[in-house]
Protein backbone atom coordinates (compact mmCIF):
# COMPACT_ATOMS: atom_id res chain seq x y z
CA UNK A 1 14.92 -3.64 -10.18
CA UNK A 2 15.00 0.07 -11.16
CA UNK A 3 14.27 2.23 -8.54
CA UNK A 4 11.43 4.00 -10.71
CA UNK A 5 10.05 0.51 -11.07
CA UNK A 6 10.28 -0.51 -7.12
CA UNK A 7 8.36 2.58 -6.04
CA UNK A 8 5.47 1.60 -8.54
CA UNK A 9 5.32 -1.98 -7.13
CA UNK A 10 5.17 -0.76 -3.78
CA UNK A 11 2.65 1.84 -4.45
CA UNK A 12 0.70 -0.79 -5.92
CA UNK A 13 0.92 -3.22 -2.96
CA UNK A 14 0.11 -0.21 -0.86
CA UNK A 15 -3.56 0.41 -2.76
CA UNK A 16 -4.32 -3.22 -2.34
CA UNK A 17 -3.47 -3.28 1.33
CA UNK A 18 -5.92 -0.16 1.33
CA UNK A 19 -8.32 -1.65 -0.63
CA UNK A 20 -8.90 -5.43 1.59
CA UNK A 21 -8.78 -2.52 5.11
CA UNK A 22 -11.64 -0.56 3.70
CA UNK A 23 -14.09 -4.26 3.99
CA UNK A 24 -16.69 -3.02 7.27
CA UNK A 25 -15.16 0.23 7.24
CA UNK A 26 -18.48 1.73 8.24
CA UNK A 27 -19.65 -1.13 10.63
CA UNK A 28 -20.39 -0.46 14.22
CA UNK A 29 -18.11 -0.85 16.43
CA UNK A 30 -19.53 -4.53 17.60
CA UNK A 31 -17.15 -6.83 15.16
CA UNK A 32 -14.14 -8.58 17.14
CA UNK A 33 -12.83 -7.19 19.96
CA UNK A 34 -15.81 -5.07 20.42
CA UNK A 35 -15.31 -4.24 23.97
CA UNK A 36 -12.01 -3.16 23.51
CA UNK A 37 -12.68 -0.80 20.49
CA UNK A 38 -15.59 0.31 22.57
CA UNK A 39 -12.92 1.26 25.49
CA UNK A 40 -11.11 2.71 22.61
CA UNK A 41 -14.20 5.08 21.34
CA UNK A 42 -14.77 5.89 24.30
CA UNK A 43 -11.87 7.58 25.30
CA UNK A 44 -11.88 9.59 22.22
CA UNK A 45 -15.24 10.84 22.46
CA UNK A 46 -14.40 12.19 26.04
CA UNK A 47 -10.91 13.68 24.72
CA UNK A 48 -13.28 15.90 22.61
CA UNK A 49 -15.74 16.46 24.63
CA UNK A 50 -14.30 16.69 28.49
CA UNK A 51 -10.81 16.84 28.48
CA UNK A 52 -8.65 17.58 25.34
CA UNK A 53 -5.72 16.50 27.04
CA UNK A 54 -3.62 13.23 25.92
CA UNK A 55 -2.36 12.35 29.86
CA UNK A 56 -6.23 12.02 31.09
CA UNK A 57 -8.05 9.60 29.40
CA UNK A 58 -11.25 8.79 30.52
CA UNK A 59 -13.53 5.83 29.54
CA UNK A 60 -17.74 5.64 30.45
CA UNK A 61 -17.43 2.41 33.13
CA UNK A 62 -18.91 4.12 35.92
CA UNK A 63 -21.37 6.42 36.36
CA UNK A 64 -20.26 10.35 35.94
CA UNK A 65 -16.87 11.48 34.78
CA UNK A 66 -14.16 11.48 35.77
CA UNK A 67 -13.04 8.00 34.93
CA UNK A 68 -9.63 8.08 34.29
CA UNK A 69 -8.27 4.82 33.55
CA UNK A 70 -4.54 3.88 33.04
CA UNK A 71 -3.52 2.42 29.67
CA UNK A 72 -1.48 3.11 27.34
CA UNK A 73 -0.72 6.85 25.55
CA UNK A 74 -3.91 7.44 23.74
CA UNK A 75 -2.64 8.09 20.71
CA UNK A 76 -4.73 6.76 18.04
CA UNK A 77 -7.67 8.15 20.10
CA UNK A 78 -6.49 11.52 20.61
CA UNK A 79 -5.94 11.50 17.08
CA UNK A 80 -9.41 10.94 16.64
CA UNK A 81 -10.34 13.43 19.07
CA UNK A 82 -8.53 16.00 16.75
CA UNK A 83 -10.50 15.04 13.78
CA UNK A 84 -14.11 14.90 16.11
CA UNK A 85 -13.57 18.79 16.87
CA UNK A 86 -13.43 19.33 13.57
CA UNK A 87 -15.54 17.11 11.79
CA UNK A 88 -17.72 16.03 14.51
CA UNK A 89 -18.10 12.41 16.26
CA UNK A 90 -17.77 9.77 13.67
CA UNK A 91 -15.82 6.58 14.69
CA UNK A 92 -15.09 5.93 10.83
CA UNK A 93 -12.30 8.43 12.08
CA UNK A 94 -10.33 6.48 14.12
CA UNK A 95 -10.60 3.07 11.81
CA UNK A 96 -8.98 5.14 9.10
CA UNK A 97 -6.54 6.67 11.80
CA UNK A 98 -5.53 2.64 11.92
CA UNK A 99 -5.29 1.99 8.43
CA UNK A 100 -3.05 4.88 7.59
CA UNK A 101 -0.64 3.83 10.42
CA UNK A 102 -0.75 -0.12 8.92
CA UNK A 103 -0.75 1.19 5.99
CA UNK A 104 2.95 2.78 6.72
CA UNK A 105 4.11 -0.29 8.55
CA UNK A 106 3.83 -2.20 5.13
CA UNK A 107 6.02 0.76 3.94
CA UNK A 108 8.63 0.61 6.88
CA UNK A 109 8.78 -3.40 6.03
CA UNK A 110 9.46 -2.92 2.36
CA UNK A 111 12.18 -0.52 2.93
CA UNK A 112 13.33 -2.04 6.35
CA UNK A 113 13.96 -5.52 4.14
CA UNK A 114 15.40 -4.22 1.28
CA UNK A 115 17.95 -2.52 3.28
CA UNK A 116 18.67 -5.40 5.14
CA UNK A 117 18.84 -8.14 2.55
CA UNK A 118 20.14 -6.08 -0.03
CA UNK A 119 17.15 -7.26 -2.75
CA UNK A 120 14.17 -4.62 -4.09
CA UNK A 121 12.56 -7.85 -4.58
CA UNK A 122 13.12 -8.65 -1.10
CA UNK A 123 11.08 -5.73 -0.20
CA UNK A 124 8.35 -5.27 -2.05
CA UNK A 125 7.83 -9.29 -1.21
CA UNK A 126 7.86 -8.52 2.54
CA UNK A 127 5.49 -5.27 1.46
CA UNK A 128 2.80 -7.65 -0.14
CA UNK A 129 3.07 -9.88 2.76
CA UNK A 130 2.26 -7.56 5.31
CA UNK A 131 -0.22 -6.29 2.81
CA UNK A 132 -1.96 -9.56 2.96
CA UNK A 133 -1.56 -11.24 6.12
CA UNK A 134 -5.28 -11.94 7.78
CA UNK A 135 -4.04 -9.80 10.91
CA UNK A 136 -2.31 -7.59 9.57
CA UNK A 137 -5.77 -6.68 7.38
CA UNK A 138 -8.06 -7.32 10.14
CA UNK A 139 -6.26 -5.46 13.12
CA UNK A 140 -5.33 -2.79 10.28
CA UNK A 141 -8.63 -1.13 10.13
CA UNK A 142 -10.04 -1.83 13.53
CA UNK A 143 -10.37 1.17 16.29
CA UNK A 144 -7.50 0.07 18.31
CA UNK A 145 -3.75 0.81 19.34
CA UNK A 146 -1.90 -2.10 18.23
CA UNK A 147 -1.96 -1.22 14.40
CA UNK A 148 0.25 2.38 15.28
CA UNK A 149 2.47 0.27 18.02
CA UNK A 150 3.58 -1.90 15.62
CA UNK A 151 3.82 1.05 13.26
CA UNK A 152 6.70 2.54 15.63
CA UNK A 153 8.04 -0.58 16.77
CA UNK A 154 8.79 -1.86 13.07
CA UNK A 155 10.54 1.59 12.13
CA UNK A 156 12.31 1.92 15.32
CA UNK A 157 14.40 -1.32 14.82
CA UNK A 158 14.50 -0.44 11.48
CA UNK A 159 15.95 2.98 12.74
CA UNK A 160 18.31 1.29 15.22
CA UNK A 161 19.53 -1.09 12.71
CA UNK A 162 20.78 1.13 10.80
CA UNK A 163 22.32 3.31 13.22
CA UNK A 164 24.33 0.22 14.86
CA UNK A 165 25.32 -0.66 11.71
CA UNK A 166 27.01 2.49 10.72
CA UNK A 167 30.18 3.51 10.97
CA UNK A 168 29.85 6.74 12.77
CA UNK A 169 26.88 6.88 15.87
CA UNK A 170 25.18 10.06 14.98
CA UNK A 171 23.57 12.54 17.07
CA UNK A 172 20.35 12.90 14.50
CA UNK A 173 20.29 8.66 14.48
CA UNK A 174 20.34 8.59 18.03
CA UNK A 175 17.88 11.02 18.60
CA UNK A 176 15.42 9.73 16.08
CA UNK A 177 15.83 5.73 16.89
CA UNK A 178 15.58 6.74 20.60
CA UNK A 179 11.95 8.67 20.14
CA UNK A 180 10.45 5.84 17.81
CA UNK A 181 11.18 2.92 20.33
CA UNK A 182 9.77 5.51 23.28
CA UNK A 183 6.58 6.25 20.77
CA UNK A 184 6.23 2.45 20.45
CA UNK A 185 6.54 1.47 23.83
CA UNK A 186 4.17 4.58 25.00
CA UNK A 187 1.52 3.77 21.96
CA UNK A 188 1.33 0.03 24.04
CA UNK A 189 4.47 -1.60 26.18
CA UNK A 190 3.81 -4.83 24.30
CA UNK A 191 6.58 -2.82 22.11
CA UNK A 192 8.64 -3.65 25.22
CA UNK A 193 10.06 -6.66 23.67
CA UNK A 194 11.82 -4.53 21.24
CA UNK A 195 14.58 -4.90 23.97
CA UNK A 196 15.61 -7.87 23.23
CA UNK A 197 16.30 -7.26 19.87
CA UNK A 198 17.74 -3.98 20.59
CA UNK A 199 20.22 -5.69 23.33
CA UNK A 200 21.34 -8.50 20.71
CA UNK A 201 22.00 -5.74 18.28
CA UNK A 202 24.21 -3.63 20.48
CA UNK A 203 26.12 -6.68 22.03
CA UNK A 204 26.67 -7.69 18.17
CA UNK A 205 28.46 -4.42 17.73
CA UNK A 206 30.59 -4.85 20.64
CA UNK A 207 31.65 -8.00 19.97
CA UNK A 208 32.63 -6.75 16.33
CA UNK A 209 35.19 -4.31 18.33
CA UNK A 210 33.35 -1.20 17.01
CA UNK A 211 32.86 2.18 19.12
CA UNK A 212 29.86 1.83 20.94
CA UNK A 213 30.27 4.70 23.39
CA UNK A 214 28.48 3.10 26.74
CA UNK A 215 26.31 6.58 27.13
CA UNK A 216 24.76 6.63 23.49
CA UNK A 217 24.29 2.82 23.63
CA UNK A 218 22.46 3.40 27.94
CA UNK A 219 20.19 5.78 25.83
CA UNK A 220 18.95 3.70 23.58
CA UNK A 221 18.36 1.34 25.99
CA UNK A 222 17.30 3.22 29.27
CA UNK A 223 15.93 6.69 27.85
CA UNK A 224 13.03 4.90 26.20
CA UNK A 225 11.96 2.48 29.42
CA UNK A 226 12.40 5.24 31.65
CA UNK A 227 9.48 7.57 29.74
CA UNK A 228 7.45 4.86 29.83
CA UNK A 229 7.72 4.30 33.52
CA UNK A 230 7.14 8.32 33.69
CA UNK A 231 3.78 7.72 31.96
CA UNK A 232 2.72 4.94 33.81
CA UNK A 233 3.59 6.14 37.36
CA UNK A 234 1.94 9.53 36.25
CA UNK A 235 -1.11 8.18 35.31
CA UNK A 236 -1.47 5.76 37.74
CA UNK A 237 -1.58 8.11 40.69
CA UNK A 238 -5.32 9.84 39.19
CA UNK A 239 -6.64 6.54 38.00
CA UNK A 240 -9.37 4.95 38.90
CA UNK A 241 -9.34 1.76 36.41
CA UNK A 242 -6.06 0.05 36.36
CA UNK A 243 -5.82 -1.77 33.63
CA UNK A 244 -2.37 -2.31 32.82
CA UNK A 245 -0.31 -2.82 36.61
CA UNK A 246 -3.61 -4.73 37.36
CA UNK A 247 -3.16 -7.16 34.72
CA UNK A 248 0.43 -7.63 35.31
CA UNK A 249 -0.06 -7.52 39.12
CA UNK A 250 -3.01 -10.11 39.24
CA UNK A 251 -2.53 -11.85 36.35
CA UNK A 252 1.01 -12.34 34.69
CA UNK A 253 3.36 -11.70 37.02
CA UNK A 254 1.67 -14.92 39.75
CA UNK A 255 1.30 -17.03 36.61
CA UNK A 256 4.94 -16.29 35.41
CA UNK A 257 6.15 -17.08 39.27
CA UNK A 258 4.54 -19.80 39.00
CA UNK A 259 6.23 -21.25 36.20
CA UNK A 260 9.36 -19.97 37.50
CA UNK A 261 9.40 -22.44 40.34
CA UNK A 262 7.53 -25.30 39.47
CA UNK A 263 8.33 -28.02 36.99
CA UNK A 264 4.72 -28.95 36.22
CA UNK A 265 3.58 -25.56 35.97
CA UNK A 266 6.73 -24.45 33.34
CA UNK A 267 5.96 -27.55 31.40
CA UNK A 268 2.22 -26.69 31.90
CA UNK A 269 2.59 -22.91 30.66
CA UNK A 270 4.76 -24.91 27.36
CA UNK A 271 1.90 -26.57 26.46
CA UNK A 272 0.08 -23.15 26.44
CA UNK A 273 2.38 -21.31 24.44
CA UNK A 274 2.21 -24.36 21.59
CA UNK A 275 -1.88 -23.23 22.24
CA UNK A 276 -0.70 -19.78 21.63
CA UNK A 277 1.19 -20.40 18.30
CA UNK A 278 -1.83 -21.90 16.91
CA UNK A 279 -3.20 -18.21 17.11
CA UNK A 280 -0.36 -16.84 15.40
CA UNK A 281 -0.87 -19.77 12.35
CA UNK A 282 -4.49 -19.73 12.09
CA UNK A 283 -5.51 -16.12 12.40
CA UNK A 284 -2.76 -13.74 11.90
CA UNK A 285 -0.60 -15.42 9.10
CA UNK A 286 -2.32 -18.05 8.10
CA UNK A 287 -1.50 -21.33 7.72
CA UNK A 288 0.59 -21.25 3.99
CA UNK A 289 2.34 -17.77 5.26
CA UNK A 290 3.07 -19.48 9.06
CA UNK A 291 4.45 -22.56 6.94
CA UNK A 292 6.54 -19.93 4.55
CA UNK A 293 8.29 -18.62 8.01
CA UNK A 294 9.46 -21.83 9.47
CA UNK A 295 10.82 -21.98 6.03
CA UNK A 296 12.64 -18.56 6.14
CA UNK A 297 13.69 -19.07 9.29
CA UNK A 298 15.26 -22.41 8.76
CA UNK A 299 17.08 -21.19 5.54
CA UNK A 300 17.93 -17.93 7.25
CA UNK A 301 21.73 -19.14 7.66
CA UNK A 302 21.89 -19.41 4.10
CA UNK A 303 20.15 -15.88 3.33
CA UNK A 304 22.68 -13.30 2.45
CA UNK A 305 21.65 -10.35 5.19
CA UNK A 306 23.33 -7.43 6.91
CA UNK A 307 22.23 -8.95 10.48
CA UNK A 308 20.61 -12.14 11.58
CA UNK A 309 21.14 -11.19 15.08
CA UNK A 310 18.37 -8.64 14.65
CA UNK A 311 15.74 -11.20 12.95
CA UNK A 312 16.61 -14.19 15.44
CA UNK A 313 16.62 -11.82 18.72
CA UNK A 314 13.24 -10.39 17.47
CA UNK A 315 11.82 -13.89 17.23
CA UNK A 316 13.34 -14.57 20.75
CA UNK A 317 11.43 -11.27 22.25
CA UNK A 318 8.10 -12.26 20.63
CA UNK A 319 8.44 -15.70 22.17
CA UNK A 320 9.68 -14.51 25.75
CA UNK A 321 6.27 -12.10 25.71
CA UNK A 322 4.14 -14.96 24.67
CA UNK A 323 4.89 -17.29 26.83
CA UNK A 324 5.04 -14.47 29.98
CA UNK A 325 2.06 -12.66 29.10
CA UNK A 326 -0.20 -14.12 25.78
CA UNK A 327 -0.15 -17.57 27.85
CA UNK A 328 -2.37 -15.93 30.17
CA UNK A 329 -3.76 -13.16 28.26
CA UNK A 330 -5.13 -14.98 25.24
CA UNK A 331 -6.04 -12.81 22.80
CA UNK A 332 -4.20 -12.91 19.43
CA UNK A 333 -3.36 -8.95 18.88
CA UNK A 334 -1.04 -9.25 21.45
CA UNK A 335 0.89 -11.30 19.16
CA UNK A 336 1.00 -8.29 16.65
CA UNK A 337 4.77 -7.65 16.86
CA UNK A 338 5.23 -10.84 14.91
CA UNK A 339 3.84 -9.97 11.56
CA UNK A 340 6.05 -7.36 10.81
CA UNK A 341 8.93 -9.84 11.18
CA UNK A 342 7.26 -12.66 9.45
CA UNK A 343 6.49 -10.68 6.17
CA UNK A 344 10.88 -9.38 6.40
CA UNK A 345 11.46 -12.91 6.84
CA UNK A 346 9.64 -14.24 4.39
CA UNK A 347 10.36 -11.78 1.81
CA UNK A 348 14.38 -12.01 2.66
CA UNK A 349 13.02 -15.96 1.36
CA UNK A 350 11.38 -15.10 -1.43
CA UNK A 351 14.73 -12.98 -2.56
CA UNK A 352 16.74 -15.84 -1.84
CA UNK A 353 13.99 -18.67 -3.82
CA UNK A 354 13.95 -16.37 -6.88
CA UNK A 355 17.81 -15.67 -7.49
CA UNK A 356 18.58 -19.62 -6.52
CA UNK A 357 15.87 -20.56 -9.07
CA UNK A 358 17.46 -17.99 -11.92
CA UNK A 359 20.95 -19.22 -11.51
CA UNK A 360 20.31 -22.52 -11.16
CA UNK A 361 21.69 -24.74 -14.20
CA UNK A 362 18.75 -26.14 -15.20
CA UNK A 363 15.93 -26.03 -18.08
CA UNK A 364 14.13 -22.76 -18.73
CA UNK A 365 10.86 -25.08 -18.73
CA UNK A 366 12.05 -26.24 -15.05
CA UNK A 367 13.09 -23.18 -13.91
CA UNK A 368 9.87 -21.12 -14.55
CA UNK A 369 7.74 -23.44 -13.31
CA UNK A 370 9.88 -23.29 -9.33
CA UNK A 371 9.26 -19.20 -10.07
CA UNK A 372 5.45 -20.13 -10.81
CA UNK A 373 5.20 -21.45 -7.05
CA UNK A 374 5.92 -17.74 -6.11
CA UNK A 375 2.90 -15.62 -7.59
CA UNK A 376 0.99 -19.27 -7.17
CA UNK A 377 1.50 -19.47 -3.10
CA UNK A 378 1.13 -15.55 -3.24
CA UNK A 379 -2.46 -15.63 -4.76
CA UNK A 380 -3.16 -18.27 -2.20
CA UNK A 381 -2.12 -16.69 0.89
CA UNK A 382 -4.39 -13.29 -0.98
CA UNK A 383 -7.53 -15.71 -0.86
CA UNK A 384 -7.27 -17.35 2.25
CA UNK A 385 -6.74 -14.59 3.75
CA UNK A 386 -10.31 -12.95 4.63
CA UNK A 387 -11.41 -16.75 5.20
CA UNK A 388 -8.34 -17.33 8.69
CA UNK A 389 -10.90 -14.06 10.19
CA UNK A 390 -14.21 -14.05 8.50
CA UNK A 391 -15.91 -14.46 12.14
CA UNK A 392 -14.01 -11.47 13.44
CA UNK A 393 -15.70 -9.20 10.76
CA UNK A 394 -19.35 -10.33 12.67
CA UNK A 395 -21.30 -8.51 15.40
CA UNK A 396 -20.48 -10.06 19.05
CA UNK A 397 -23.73 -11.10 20.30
């Protein structure tokens, strides 16, 4: 595919990902998770009018300010905030603040698989899948942070990818991967599983007997983590609502024990996770798309690609967090990190389908109706998709 051609295909999946985010653009903030995008106005209203500062967020839970809570970095809101001194409160502000940042995550994946399995078609099919995936739409326009976490998460591994795979370890490449996975683990430390990948990546390169200098490869791993904690201890010593050591403390971390050293409850928290898949099927892929990734995956060994260590680690890390944390936090945006890595996989699959069906010795007649199955399952995972999270798009009552 010319390279004239591939940037008109992607700018074309790019309008229709824009096109299914703008559906409720203008609703209320009452459609699913209303509370939480509530939390999330909230914060941004009192960045503009309190305290224009990103390290003190405040939310309205009790009575008169201050009410600093302790989340993530407010980015996304402060964002907002910026726009709200300028333009005045409107929370259409922050929904488009979302879509612009999904909307460059479907641009990260279609360059992020194209490098990686070699194939423009590869790319712009993991662009339109990401495009069209019922979370990725849904979450994509909502007033939340998970849409711009996954944004940096996708294009740090992209990032570090590339700079473990070359042959010299740059300063610039270094620098740059190093402040994408800190902006995605600051923007929410769900990114945190980005680790494992990361880890899998760098012990790939050592066992391939090529220079990976322990300090650049300590920074990649340590600088990022270490920020984090900065954040998290800072803002944890003003706060009065703490949301995220709180959940860990009371929730995850006894649950996770608990697994840990019991039988019944490890098998119990199993049967959870299977619970927890379903979520990932039914309303963030949807059932043809999670069907099409089983199916990428188990061809993967077949699928030429630069490394498999990165897709199966990444897999690995969503599955660790799931069953640590989304077993007892059950809410499916937590499960966000996945769809970036289902639409690579699945278009690294669709590469793979479409040059096996064109070489194949075989009748024309036979062979274009296997390529038929691709725009065919396409337009069906395109119309299914507002269906997997037509509730969500409703007022909670």
């Amino acid at each position: 595919m010319r390279n004239a051609y591939w940037h008109f295909a992607l700018s074309g999946v790019v309008l229709l990902a824009f096109a299914l985010r703008l559906h409720g653009i203008h609703d209320p903030l009452l459609d699913h998770p209303g509370w939480r995008q509530g939390d999330t106005a909230a914060i941004a209203r009192n960045f503009a009018r309190l305290q224009y500062n990103i390290l003190y967020p405040q939310t309205m839970y009790d009575g008169p300010p201050p009410n600093y809570v302790e989340l993530e970095l407010q980015i996304v809101p402060f964002l907002a905030a910026t726009l709200y001194k300028v333009f005045g409160i409107h929370e259409v502000f922050g929904r488009l603040i979302t879509i612009a940042f999904s909307l460059g995550t479907v641009v990260v994946a279609a360059y992020f698989a194209r490098w990686l399995f070699g194939s423009a078609v590869a790319g712009i099919a993991a662009a339109f899948c990401y495009a069209v995936f019922p979370g990725s739409v849904y979450y994509g326009r909502t007033f939340m942070p998970d849409a711009a976490m996954v944004f940096f998460l996708t294009a740090s591994l992209y990032a570090a990818a590339r700079y473990l795979e070359s042959r010299t370890l740059s300063t610039r490449g270094l620098l740059g991967t190093t402040a994408l996975l800190a902006l995605a683990y600051l923007a929410k430390p769900v990114a945190v599983l980005a680790v494992v990948p990361l880890g899998a990546m760098i012990a790939e390169r050592v066992r391939a007997r090529r220079s990976a200098p322990p300090l650049l490869m300590a920074t990649l791993l340590a600088v990022p983590l270490l920020l984090l904690l900065w954040y998290d201890r800072r803002i944890a010593a003003y706060a009065e609502w703490h949301w995220a050591s709180g959940i860990a403390r009371l929730h995850v971390l006894p649950a996770l024990q608990s697994a840990l050293t019991s039988a019944a409850a490890f098998t119990a928290k199993l049967a959870q996770l299977r619970l927890v898949l379903g979520m990932l099927r039914d309303t963030l892929l949807g059932r043809i798309s999670f069907l099409l990734l089983l199916l990428g995956f188990a061809a993967l060994p077949w699928i030429r690609t630069r490394t498999r260590t990165l897709l199966w680690a990444w897999l690995a890390g969503v599955l660790l967090f799931a069953y640590a944390v989304v077993t007892v936090e059950r809410v499916d945006y937590y499960l966000y990190p996945a769809i970036p890595l289902a639409a690579i996989v699945i278009g690294g699959a669709t590469s793979k389908f479409i040059g096996a069906v064109r070489d194949a010795d075989a009748a024309a007649p036979a062979r274009y109706a296997l390529l038929a199955l691709v725009p065919l399952l396409a337009g069906s995972a395109l119309l299914s998709s507002h269906a997997a999270v037509a509730s969500y798009y409703e007022y909670n009552k």
